[in-house]
PDB file of N, CA and C in Angstrom:
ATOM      1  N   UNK A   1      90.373  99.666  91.768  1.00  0.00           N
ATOM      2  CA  UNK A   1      90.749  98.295  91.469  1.00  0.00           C
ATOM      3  C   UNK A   1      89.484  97.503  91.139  1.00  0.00           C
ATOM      4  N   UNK A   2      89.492  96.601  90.080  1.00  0.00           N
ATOM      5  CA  UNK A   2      88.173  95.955  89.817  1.00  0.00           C
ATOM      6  C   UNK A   2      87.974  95.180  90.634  1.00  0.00           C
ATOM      7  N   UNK A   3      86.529  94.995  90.824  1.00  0.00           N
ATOM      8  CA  UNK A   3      86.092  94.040  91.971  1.00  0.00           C
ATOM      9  C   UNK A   3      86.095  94.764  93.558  1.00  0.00           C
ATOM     10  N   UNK A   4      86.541  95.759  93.262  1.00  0.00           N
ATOM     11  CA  UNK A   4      86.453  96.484  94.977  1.00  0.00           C
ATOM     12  C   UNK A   4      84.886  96.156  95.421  1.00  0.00           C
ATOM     13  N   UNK A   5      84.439  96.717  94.882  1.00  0.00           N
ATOM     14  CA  UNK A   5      82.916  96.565  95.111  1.00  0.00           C
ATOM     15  C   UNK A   5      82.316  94.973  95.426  1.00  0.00           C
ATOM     16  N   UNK A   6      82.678  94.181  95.032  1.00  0.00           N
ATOM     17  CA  UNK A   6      82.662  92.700  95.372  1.00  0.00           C
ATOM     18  C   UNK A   6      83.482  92.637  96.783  1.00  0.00           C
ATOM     19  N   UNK A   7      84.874  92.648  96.486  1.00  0.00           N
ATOM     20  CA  UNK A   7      85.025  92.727  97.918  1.00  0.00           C
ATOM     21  C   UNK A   7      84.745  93.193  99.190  1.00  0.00           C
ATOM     22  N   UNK A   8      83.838  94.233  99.082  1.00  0.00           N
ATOM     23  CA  UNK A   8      83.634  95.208 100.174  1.00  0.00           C
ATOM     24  C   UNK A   8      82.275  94.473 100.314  1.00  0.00           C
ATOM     25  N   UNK A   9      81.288  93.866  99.693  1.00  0.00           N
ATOM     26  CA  UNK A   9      79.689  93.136  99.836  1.00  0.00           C
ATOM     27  C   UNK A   9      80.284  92.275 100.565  1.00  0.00           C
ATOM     28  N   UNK A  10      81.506  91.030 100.550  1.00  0.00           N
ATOM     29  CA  UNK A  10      81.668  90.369 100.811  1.00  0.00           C
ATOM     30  C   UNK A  10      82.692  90.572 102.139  1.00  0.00           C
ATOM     31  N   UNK A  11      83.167  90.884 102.438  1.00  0.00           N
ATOM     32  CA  UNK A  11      83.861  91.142 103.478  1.00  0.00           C
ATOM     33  C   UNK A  11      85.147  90.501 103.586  1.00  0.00           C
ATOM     34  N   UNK A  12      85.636  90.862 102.268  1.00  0.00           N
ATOM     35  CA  UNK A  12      87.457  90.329 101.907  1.00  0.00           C
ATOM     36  C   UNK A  12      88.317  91.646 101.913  1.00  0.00           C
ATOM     37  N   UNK A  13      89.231  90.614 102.326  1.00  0.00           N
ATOM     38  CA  UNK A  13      90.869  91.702 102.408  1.00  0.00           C
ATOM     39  C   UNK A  13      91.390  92.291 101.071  1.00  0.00           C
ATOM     40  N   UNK A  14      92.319  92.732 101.628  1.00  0.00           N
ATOM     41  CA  UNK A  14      93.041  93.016 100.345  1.00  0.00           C
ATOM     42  C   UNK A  14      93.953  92.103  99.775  1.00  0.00           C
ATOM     43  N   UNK A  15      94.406  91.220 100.691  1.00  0.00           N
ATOM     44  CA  UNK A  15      95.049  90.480 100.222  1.00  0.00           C
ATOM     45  C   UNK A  15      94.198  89.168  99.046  1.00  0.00           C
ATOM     46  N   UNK A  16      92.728  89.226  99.709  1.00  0.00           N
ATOM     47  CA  UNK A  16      92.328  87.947  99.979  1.00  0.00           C
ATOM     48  C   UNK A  16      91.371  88.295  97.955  1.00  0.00           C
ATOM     49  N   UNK A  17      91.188  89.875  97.647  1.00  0.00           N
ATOM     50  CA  UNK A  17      90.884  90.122  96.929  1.00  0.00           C
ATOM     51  C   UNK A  17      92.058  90.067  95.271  1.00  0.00           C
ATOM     52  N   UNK A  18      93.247  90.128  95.902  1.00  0.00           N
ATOM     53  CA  UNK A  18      94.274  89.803  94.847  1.00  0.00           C
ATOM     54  C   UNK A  18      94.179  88.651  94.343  1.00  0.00           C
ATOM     55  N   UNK A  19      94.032  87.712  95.254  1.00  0.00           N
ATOM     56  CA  UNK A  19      94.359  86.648  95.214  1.00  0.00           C
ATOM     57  C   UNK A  19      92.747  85.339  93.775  1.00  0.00           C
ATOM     58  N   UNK A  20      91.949  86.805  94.757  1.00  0.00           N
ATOM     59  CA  UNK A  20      90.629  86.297  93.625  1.00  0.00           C
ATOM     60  C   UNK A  20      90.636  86.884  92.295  1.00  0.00           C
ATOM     61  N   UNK A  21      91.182  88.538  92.173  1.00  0.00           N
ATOM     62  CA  UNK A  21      91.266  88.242  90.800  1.00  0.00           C
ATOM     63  C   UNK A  21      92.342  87.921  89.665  1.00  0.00           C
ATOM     64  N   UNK A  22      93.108  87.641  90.791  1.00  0.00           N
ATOM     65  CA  UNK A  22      94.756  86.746  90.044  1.00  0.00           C
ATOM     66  C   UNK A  22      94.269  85.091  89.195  1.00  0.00           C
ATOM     67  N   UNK A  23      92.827  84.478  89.776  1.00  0.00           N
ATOM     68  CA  UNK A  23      92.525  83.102  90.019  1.00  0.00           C
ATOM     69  C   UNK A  23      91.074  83.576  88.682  1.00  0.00           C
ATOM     70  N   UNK A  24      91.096  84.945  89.204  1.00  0.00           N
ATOM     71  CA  UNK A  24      90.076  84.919  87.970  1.00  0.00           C
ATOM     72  C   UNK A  24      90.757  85.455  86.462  1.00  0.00           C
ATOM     73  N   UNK A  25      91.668  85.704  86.369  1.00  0.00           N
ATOM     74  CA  UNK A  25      92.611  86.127  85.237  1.00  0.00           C
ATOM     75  C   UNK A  25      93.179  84.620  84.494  1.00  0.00           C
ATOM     76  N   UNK A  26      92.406  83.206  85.217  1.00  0.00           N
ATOM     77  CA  UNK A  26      92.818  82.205  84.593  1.00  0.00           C
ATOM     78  C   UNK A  26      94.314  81.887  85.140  1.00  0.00           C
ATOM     79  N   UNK A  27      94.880  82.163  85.969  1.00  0.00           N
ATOM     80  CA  UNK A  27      96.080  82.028  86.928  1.00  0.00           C
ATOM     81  C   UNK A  27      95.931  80.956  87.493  1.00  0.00           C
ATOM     82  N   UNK A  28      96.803  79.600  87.480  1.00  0.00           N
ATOM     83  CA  UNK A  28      96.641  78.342  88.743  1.00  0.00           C
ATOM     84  C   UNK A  28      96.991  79.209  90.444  1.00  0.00           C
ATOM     85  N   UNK A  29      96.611  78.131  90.742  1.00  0.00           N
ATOM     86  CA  UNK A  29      97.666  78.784  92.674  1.00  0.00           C
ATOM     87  C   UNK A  29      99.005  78.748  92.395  1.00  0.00           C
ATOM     88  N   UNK A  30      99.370  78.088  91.824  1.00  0.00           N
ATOM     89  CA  UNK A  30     101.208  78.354  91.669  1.00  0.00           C
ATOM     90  C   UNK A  30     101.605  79.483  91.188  1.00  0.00           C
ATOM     91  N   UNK A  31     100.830  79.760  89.672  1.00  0.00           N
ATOM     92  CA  UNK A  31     100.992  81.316  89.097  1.00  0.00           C
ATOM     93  C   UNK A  31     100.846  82.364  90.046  1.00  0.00           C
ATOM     94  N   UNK A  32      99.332  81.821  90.270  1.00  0.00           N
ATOM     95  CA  UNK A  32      99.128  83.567  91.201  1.00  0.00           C
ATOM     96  C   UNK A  32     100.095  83.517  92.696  1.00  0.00           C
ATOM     97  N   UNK A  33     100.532  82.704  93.047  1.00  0.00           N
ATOM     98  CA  UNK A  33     101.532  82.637  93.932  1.00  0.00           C
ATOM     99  C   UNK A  33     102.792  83.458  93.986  1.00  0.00           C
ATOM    100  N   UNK A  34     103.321  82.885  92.853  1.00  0.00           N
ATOM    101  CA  UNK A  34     104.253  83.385  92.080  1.00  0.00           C
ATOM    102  C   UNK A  34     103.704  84.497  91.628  1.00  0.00           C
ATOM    103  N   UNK A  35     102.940  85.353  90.916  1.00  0.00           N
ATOM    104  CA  UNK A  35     102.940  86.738  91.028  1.00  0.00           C
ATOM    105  C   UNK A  35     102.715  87.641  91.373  1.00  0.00           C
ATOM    106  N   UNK A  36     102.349  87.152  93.201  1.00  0.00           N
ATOM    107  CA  UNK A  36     101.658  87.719  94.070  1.00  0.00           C
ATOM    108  C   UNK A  36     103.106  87.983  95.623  1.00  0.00           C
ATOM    109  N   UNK A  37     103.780  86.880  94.790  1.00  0.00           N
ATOM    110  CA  UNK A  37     105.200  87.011  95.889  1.00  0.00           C
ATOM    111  C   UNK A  37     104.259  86.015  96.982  1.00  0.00           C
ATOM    112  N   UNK A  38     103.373  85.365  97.001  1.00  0.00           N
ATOM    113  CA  UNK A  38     103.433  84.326  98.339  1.00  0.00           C
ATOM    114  C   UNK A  38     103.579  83.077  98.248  1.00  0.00           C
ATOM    115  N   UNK A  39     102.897  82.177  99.354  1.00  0.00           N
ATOM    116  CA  UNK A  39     103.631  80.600  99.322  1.00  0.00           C
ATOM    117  C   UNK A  39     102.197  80.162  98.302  1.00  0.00           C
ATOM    118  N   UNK A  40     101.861  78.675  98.202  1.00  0.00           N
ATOM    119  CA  UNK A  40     100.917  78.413  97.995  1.00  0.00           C
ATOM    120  C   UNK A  40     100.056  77.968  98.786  1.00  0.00           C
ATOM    121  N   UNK A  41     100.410  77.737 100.034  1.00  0.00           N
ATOM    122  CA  UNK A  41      99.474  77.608 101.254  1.00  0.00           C
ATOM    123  C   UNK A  41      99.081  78.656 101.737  1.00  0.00           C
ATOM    124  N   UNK A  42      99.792  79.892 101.384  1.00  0.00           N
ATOM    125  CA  UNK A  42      98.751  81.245 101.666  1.00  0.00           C
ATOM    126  C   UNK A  42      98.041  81.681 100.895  1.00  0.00           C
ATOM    127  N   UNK A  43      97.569  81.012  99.206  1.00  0.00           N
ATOM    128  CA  UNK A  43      96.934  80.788  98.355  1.00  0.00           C
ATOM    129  C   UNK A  43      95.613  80.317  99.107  1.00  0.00           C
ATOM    130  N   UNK A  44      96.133  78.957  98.924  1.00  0.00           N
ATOM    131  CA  UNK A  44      94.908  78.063  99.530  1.00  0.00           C
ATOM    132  C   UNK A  44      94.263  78.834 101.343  1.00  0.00           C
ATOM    133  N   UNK A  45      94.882  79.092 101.806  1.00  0.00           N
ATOM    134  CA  UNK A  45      94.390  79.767 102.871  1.00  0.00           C
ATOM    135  C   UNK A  45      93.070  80.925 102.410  1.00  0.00           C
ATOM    136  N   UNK A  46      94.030  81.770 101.673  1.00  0.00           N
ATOM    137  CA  UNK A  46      93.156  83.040 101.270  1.00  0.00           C
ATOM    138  C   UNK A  46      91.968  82.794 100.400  1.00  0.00           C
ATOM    139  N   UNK A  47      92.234  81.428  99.615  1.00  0.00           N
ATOM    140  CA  UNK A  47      90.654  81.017  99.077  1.00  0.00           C
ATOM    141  C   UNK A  47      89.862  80.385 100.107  1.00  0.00           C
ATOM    142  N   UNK A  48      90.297  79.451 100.868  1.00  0.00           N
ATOM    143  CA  UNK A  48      89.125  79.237 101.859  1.00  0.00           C
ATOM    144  C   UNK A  48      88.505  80.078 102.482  1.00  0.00           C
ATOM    145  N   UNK A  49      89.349  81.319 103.200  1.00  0.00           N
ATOM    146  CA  UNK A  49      88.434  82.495 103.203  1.00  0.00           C
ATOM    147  C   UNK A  49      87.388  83.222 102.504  1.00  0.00           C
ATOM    148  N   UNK A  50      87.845  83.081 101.717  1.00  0.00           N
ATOM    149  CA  UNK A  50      87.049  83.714 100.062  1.00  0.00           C
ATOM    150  C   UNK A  50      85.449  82.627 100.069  1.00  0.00           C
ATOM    151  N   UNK A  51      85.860  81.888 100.142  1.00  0.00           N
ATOM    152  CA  UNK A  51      84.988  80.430  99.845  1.00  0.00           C
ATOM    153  C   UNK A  51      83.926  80.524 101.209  1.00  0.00           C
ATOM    154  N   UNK A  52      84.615  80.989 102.530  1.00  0.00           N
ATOM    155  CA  UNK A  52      83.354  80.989 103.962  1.00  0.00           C
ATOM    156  C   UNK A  52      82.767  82.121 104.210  1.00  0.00           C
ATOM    157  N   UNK A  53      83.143  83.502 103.121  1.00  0.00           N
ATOM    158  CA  UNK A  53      82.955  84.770 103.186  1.00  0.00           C
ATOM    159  C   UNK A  53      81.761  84.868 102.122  1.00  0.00           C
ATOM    160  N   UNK A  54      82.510  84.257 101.055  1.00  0.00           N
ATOM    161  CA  UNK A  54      80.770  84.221  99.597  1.00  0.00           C
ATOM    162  C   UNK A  54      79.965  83.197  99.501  1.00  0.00           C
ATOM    163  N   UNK A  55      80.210  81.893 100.856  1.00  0.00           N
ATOM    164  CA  UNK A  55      79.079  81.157 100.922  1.00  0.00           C
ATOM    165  C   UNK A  55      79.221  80.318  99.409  1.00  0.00           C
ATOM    166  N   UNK A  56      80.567  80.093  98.937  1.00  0.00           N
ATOM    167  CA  UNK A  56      80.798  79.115  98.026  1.00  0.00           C
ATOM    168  C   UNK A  56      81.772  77.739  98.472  1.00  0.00           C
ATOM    169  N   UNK A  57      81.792  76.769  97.524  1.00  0.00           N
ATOM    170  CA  UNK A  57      82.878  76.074  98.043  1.00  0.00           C
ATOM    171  C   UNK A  57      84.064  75.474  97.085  1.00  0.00           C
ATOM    172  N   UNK A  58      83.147  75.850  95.501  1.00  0.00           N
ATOM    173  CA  UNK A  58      84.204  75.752  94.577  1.00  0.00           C
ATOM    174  C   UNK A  58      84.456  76.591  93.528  1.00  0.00           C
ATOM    175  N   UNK A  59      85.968  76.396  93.090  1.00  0.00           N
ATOM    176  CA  UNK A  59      86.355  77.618  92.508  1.00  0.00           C
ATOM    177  C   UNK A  59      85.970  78.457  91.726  1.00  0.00           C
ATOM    178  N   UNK A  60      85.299  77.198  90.284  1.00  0.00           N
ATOM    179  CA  UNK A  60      84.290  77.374  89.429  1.00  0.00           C
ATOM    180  C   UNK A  60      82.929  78.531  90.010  1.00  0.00           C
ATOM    181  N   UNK A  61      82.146  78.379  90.904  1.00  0.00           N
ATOM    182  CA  UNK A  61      81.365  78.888  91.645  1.00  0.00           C
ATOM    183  C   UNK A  61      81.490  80.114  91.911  1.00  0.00           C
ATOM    184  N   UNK A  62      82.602  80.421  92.780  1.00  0.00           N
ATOM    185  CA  UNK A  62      83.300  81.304  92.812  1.00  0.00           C
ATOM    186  C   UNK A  62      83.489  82.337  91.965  1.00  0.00           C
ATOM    187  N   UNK A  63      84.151  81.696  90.706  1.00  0.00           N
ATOM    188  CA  UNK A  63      84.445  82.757  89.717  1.00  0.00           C
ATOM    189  C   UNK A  63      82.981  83.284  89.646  1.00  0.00           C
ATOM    190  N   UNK A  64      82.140  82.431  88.812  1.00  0.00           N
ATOM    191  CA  UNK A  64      80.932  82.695  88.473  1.00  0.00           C
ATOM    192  C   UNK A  64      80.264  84.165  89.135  1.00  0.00           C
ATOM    193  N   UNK A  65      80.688  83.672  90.688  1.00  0.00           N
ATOM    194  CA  UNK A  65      79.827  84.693  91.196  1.00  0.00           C
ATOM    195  C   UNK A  65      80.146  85.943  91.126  1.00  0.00           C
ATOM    196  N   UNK A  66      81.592  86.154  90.822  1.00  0.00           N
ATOM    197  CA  UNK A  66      82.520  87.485  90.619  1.00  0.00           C
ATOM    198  C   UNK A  66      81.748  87.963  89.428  1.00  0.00           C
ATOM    199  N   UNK A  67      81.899  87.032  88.632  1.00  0.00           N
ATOM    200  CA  UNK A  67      81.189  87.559  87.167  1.00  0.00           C
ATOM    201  C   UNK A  67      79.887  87.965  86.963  1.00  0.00           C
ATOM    202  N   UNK A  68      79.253  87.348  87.741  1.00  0.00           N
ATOM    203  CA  UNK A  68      77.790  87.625  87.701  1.00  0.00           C
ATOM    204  C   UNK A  68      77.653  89.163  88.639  1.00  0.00           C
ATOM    205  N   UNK A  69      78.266  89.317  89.352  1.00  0.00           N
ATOM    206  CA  UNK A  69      78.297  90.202  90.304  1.00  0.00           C
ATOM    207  C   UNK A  69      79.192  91.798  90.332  1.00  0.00           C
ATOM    208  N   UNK A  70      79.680  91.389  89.234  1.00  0.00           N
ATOM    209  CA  UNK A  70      80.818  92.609  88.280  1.00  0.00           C
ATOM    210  C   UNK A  70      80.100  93.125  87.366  1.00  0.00           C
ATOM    211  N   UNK A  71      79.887  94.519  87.059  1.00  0.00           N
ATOM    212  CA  UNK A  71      79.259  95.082  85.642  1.00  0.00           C
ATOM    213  C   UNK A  71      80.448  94.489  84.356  1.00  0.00           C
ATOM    214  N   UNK A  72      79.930  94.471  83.150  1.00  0.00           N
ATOM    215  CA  UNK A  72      81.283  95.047  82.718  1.00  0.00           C
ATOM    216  C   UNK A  72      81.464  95.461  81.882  1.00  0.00           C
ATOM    217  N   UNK A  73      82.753  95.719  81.289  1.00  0.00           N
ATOM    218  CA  UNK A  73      82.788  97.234  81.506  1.00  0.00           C
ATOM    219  C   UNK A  73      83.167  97.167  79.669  1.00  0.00           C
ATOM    220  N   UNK A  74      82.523  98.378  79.730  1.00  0.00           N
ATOM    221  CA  UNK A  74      81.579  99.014  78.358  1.00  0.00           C
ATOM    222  C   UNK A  74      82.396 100.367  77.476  1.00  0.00           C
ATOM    223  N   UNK A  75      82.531  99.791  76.493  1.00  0.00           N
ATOM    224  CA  UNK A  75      83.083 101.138  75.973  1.00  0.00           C
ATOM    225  C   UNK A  75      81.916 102.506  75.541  1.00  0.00           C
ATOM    226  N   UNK A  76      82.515 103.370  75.511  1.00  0.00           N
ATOM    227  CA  UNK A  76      81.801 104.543  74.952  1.00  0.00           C
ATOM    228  C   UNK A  76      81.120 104.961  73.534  1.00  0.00           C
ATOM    229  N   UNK A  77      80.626 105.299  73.122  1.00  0.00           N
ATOM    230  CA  UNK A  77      80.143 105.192  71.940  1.00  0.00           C
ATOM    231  C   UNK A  77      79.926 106.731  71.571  1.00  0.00           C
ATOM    232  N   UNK A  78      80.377 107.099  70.244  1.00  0.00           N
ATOM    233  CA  UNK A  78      80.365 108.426  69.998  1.00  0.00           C
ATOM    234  C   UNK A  78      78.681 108.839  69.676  1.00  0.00           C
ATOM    235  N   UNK A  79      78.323 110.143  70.273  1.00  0.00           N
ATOM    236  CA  UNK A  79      77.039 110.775  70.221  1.00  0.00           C
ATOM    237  C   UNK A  79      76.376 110.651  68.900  1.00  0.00           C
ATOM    238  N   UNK A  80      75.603 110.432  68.866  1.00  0.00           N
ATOM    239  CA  UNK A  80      74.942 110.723  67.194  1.00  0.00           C
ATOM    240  C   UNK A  80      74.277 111.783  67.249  1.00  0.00           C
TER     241      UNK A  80
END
C-alpha cells in the first residue's frame, strides 16, 4: 500500500493511514468519510492523530510532508 513506509516512520494506524491518503487523493472529510464507510468526526479524530504523530498542524503541511517523504514512482525505461 503506498505510503506504508510513511506510516510506519510515523507511528500511524491503519486506519489513521487511509484516512491520509484518501485526504491526499484531493478527497474533503465528507468524501473520504463517505468512502471510507466512517462518520466525520472519526475523520477529524484520525487527522488530529496524524497531525500529533508528524509534528504538523495543518493539512496543507501535512500533505506536503507525505510528498516530500514518498519516492515517486517511476516508470521503466527500455534498455538501450
Amino acid at each position: 500500500m503506498p505510503g506504508e513506509a510513511f506510516a510506519k516512520l510515523h507511528g500511524l494506524t491503519g486506519g489513521e493511514l487511509r484516512v491520509l491518503l484518501a485526504l491526499s487523493q484531493g478527497l474533503s472529510g465528507t468524501e473520504a468519510a463517505d468512502m471510507l464507510g466512517i462518520s466525520e468526526p472519526t475523520i477529524r479524530t484520525h487527522l488530529q492523530h496524524i497531525f500529533s504523530k508528524t509534528g504538523t498542524s495543518k493539512q496543507l503541511d501535512l500533505l506536503q510532508l507525505l510528498h516530500h517523504s514518498t519516492p515517486p514512482i517511476r516508470t521503466l525505461e527500455p534498455a538501450h
